[in-house]
Protein backbone atom coordinates (compact mmCIF):
# COMPACT_ATOMS: atom_id res chain seq x y z
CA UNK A 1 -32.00 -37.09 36.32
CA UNK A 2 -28.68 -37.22 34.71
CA UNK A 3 -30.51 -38.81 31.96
CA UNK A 4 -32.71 -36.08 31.34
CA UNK A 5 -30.25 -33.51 31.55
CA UNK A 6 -27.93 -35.23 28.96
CA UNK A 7 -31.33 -35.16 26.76
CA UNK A 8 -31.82 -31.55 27.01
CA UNK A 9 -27.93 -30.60 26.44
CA UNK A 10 -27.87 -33.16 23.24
CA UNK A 11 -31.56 -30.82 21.83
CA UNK A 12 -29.78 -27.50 23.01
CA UNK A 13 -26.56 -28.63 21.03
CA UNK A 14 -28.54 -30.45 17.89
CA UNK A 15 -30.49 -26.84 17.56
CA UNK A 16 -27.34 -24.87 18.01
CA UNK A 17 -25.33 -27.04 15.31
CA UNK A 18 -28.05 -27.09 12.80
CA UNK A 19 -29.08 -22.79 13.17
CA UNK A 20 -25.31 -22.61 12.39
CA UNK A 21 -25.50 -25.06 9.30
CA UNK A 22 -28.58 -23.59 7.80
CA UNK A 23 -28.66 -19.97 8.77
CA UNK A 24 -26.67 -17.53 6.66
CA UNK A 25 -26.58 -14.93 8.67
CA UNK A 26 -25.31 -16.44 11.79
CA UNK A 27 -22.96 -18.32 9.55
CA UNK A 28 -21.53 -15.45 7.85
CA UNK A 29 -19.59 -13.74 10.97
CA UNK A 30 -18.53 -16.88 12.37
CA UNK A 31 -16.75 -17.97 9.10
CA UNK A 32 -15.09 -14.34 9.00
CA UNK A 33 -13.96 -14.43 12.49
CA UNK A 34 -12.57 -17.66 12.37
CA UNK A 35 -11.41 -17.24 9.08
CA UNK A 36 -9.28 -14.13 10.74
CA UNK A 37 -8.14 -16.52 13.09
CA UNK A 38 -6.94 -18.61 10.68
CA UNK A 39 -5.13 -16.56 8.89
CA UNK A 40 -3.22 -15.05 12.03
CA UNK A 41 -2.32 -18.81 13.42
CA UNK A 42 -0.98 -19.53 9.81
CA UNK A 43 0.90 -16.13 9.47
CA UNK A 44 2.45 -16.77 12.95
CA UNK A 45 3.11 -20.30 11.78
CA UNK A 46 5.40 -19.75 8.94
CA UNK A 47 7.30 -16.75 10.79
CA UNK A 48 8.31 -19.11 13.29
CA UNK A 49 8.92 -21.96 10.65
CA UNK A 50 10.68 -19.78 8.45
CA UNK A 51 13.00 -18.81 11.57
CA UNK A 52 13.62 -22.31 12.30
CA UNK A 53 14.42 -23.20 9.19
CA UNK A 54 16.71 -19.94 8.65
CA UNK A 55 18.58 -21.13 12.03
CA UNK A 56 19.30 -24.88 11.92
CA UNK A 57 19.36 -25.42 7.53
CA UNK A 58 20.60 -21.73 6.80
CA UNK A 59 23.91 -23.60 5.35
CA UNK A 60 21.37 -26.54 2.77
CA UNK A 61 19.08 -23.37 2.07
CA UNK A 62 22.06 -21.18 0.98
CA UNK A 63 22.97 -24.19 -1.49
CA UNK A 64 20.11 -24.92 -3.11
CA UNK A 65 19.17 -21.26 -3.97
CA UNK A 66 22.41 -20.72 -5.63
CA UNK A 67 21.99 -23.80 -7.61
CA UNK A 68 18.04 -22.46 -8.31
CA UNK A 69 19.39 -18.79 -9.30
CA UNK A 70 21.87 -20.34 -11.67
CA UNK A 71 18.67 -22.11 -13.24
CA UNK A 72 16.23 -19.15 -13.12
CA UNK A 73 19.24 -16.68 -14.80
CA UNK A 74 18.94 -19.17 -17.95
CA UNK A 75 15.70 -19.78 -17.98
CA UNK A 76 15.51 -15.94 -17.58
CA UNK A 77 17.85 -15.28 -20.43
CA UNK A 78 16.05 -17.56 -22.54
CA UNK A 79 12.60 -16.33 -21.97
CA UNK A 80 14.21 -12.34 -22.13
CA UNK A 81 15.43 -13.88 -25.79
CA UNK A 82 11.69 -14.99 -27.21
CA UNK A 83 9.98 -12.10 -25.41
CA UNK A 84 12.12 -9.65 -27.77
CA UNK A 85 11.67 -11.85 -30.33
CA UNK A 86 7.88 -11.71 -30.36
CA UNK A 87 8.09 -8.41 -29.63
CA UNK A 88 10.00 -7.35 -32.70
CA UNK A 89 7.75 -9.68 -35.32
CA UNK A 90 4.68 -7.61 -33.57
CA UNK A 91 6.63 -4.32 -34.19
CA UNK A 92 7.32 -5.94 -37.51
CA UNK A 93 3.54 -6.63 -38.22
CA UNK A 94 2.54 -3.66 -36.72
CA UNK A 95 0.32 -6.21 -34.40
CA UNK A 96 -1.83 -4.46 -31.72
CA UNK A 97 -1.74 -7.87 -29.71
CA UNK A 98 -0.14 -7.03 -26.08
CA UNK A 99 0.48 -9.84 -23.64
CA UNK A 100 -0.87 -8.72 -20.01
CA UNK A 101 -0.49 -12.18 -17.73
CA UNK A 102 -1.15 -11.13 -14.45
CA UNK A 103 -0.44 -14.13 -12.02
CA UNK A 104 -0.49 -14.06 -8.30
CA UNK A 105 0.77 -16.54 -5.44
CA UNK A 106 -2.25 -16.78 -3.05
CA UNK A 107 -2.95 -19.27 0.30
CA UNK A 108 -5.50 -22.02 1.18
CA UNK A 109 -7.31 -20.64 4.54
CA UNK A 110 -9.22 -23.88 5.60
CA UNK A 111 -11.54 -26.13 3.88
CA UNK A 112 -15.74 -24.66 3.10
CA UNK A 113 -17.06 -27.60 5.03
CA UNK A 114 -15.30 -30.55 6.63
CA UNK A 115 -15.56 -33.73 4.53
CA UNK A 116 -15.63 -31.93 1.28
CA UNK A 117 -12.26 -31.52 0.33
CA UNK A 118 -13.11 -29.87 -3.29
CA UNK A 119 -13.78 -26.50 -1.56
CA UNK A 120 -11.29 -24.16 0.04
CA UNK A 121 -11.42 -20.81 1.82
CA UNK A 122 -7.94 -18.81 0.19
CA UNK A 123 -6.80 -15.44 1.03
CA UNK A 124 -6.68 -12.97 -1.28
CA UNK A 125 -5.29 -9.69 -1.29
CA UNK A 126 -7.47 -6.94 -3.41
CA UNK A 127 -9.93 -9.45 -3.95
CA UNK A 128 -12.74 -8.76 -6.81
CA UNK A 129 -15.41 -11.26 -6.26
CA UNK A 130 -16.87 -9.92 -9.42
CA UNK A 131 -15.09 -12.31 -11.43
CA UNK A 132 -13.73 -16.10 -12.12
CA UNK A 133 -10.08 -16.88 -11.44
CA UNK A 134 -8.24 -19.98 -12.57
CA UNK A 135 -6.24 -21.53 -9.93
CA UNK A 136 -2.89 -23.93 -11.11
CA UNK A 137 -0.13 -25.27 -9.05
CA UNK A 138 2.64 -25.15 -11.00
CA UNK A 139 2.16 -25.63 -14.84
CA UNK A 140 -1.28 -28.05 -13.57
CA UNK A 141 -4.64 -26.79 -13.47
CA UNK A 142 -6.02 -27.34 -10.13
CA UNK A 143 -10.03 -25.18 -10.45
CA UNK A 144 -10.94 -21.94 -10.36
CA UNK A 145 -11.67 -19.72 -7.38
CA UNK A 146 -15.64 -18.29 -6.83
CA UNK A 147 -16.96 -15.48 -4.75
CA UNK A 148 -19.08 -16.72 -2.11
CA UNK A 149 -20.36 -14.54 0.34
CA UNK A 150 -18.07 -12.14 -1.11
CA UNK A 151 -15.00 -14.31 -0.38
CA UNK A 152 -12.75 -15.92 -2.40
CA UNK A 153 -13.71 -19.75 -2.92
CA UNK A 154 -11.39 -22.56 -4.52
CA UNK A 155 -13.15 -25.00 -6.46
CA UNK A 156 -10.87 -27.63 -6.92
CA UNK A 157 -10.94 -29.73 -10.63
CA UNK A 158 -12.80 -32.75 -9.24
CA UNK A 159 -15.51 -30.17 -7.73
CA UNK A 160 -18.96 -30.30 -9.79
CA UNK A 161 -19.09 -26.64 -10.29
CA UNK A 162 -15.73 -26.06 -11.44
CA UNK A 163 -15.98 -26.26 -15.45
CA UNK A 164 -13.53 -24.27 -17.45
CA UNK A 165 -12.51 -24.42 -21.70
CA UNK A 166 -10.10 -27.53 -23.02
CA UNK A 167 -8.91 -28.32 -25.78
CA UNK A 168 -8.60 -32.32 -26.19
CA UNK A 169 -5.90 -34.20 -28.18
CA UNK A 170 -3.23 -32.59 -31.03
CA UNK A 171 -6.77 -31.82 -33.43
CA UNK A 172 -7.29 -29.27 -30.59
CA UNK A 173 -10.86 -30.34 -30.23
CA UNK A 174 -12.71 -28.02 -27.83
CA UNK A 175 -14.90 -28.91 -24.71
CA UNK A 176 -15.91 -27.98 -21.37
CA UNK A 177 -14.40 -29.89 -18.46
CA UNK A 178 -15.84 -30.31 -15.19
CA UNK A 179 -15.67 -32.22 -11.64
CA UNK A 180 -18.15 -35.03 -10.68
CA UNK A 181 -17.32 -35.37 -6.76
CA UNK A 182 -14.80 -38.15 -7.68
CA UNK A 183 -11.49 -38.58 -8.85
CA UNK A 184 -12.19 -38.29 -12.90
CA UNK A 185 -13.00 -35.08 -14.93
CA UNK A 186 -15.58 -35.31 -17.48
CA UNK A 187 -15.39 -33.05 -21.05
CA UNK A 188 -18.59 -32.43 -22.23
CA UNK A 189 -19.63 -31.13 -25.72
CA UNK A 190 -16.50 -32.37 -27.86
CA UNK A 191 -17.89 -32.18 -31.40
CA UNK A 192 -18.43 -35.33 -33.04
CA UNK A 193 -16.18 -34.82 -35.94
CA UNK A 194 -12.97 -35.00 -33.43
CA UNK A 195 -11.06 -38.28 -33.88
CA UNK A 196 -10.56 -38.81 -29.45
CA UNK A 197 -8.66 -41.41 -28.42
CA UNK A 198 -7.39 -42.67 -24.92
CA UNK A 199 -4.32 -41.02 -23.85
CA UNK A 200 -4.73 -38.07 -25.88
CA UNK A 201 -3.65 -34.74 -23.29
CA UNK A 202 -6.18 -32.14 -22.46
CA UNK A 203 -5.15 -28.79 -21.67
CA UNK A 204 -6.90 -24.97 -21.32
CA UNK A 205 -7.91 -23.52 -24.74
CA UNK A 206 -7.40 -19.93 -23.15
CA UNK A 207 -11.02 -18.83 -24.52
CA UNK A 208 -12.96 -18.78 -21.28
CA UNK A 209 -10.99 -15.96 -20.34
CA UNK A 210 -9.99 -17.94 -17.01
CA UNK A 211 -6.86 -19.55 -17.89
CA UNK A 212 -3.90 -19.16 -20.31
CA UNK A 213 -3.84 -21.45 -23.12
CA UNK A 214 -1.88 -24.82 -22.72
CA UNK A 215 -1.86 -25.41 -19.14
CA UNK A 216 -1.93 -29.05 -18.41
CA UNK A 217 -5.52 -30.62 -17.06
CA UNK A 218 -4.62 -34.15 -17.77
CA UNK A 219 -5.02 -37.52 -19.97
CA UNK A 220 -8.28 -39.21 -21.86
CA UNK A 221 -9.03 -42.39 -20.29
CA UNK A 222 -12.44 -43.00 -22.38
CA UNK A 223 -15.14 -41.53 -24.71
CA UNK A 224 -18.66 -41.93 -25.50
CA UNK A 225 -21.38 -40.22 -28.30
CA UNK A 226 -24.42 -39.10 -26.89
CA UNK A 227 -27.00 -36.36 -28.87
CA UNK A 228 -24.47 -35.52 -31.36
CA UNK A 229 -21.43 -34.56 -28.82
CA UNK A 230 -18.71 -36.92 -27.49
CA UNK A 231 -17.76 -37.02 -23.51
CA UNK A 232 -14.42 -38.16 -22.46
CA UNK A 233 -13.31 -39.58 -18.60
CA UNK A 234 -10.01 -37.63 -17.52
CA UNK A 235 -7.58 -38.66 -14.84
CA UNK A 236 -6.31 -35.62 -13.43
CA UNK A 237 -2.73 -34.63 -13.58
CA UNK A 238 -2.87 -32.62 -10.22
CA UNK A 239 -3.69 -34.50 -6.98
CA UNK A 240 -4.89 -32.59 -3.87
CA UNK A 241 -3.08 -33.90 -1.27
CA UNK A 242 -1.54 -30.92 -0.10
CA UNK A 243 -3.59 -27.72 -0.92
CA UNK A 244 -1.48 -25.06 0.48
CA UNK A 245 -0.54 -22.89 -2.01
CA UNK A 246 -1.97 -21.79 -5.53
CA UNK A 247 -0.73 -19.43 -8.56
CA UNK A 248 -4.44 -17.53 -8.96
CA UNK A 249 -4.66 -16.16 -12.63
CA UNK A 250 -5.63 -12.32 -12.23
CA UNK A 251 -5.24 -11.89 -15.83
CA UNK A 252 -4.61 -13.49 -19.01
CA UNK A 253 -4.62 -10.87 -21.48
C-alpha cells in the first residue's frame, strides 16, 4: 500500500513539476511572485547588513571613504579638466556631437533556471523591455540584459544569445562576439584582411548602440579562416563568480 501511494505522489509531483516547466502561463505568476519575494528578502537583507556593518566597522568604513573621496576629487578634477576641454574644441568646431551616457547601477534577482548560470533575473527600475542594454561590471563587459516576458533578463558573455560589436586588436578590426555555453567567447565575421594574432585585446566598437566604445571584453587566444571571415577564441576578462551587481547602459549617446 505504501508502495502504491508513494507511486501516485511521485506522478502527482512529476505532472505538477513538468506543467510548471512547460506552461507559460502558470509559469509567468509564479516567477513574478517569487521574484517579489526575492526582491523583499534581499532589500531586508542589506538594511540589516548595512546596519551591522554601520555598528561594529563604522570606525574602518569612515577610513576608507576618506581615502576613496580624496581619489574620486582627482579623478573628478581631472575628468571636469577634459570634459571642458572637449567641450570648448566642439564649441570651437561648431560640432553638433553631444555626449548623453546614461549609466545605471541595477541588482541580480535570482538565476532564469537553476543550473544555467548565464541567465539572471535583475531588477530594474523604469524598465523598457523595448530595447537591448549592455551590462559591465566595472570597466568589463559582462552581456547584455533582454526582455523576457516583459522582464529584464541578463545574458551573461559566455551565454549563446548574448552577441554584441568588438573591435579586435590595435587595426581595430570589427566583429561580432558571442557566448557558446562555455568559458570562451567566439568573434565571428572579422574580415580577412585583419592581421589577428593571439593576445591581441578585444573591446566594444560602440556601433551596436549597446555599449560605449572601449570597454574591455578580453584577450585572443586563437583564429581560424572559414568562407572568407576569420573567428577568434576569447578568454573572458570578467568571471561570474559573484553576479550581484551590474552598471546597465541606459544610454550611450
Amino acid at each position: 500500500m505504501n508502495k502504491e501511494l508513494f507511486s501516485y505522489l511521485f506522478v502527482i509531483i512529476a505532472l505538477l513539476v513538468g506543467a510548471l516547466y512547460y506552461t507559460h502561463t502558470i509559469q509567468s505568476p509564479i516567477i513574478s511572485s517569487l521574484n517579489a519575494i526575492k526582491i523583499s528578502y534581499h532589500n531586508i537583507n542589506q538594511s540589516i547588513k548595512h546596519s551591522f556593518d554601520e555598528h561594529f566597522f563604522q570606525a574602518d568604513t569612515i577610513q576608507d571613504l576618506r581615502q576613496n573621496l580624496l581619489k574620486y576629487e582627482n579623478n573628478h578634477l581631472v575628468m571636469q579638466e577634459l570634459a571642458s576641454e572637449i567641450h570648448d574644441l566642439y564649441q570651437e568646431n561648431h560640432s553638433p556631437l553631444k555626449i548623453n551616457t546614461n549609466v545605471e547601477l541595477v541588482r541580480t534577482i535570482s538565476y532564469e533556471k537553476f543550473g544555467n548560470f548565464n541567465r539572471l533575473w535583475i531588477e530594474v527600475p523604469d524598465y523598457n523591455s523595448s530595447k537591448i542594454y549592455g551590462l559591465a561590471y566595472k570597466e568589463l563587459v559582462a552581456g547584455i540584459v533582454i526582455s523576457k516576458k516583459g522582464r529584464p533578463l541578463a545574458l551573461l558573455n559566455q551565454d549563446i544569445k548574448s552577441a554584441y560589436a568588438v573591435y579586435v586588436g590595435n587595426k581595430n578590426a570589427p566583429g561580432i562576439v558571442h557566448g557558446n555555453n562555455d568559458n570562451l567567447l567566439i568573434v565571428n565575421f572579422i574580415p580577412a584582411w585583419f592581421k589577428i594574432k593571439n593576445g591581441d585585446e578585444v573591446v566594444t566598437s560602440g556601433l551596436d548602440n549597446i555599449f560605449i566604445k572601449g570597454l574591455k571584453v578580453g584577450r585572443v587566444l586563437s583564429v581560424t579562416t572559414a568562407q572568407g571571415y576569420q573567428n577568434a577564441i576569447i578568454e573572458p576578462y570578467y568571471k561570474s563568480n559573484d553576479p550581484s551587481y551590474f552598471h546597465m547602459i541606459r544610454n550611450i549617446r
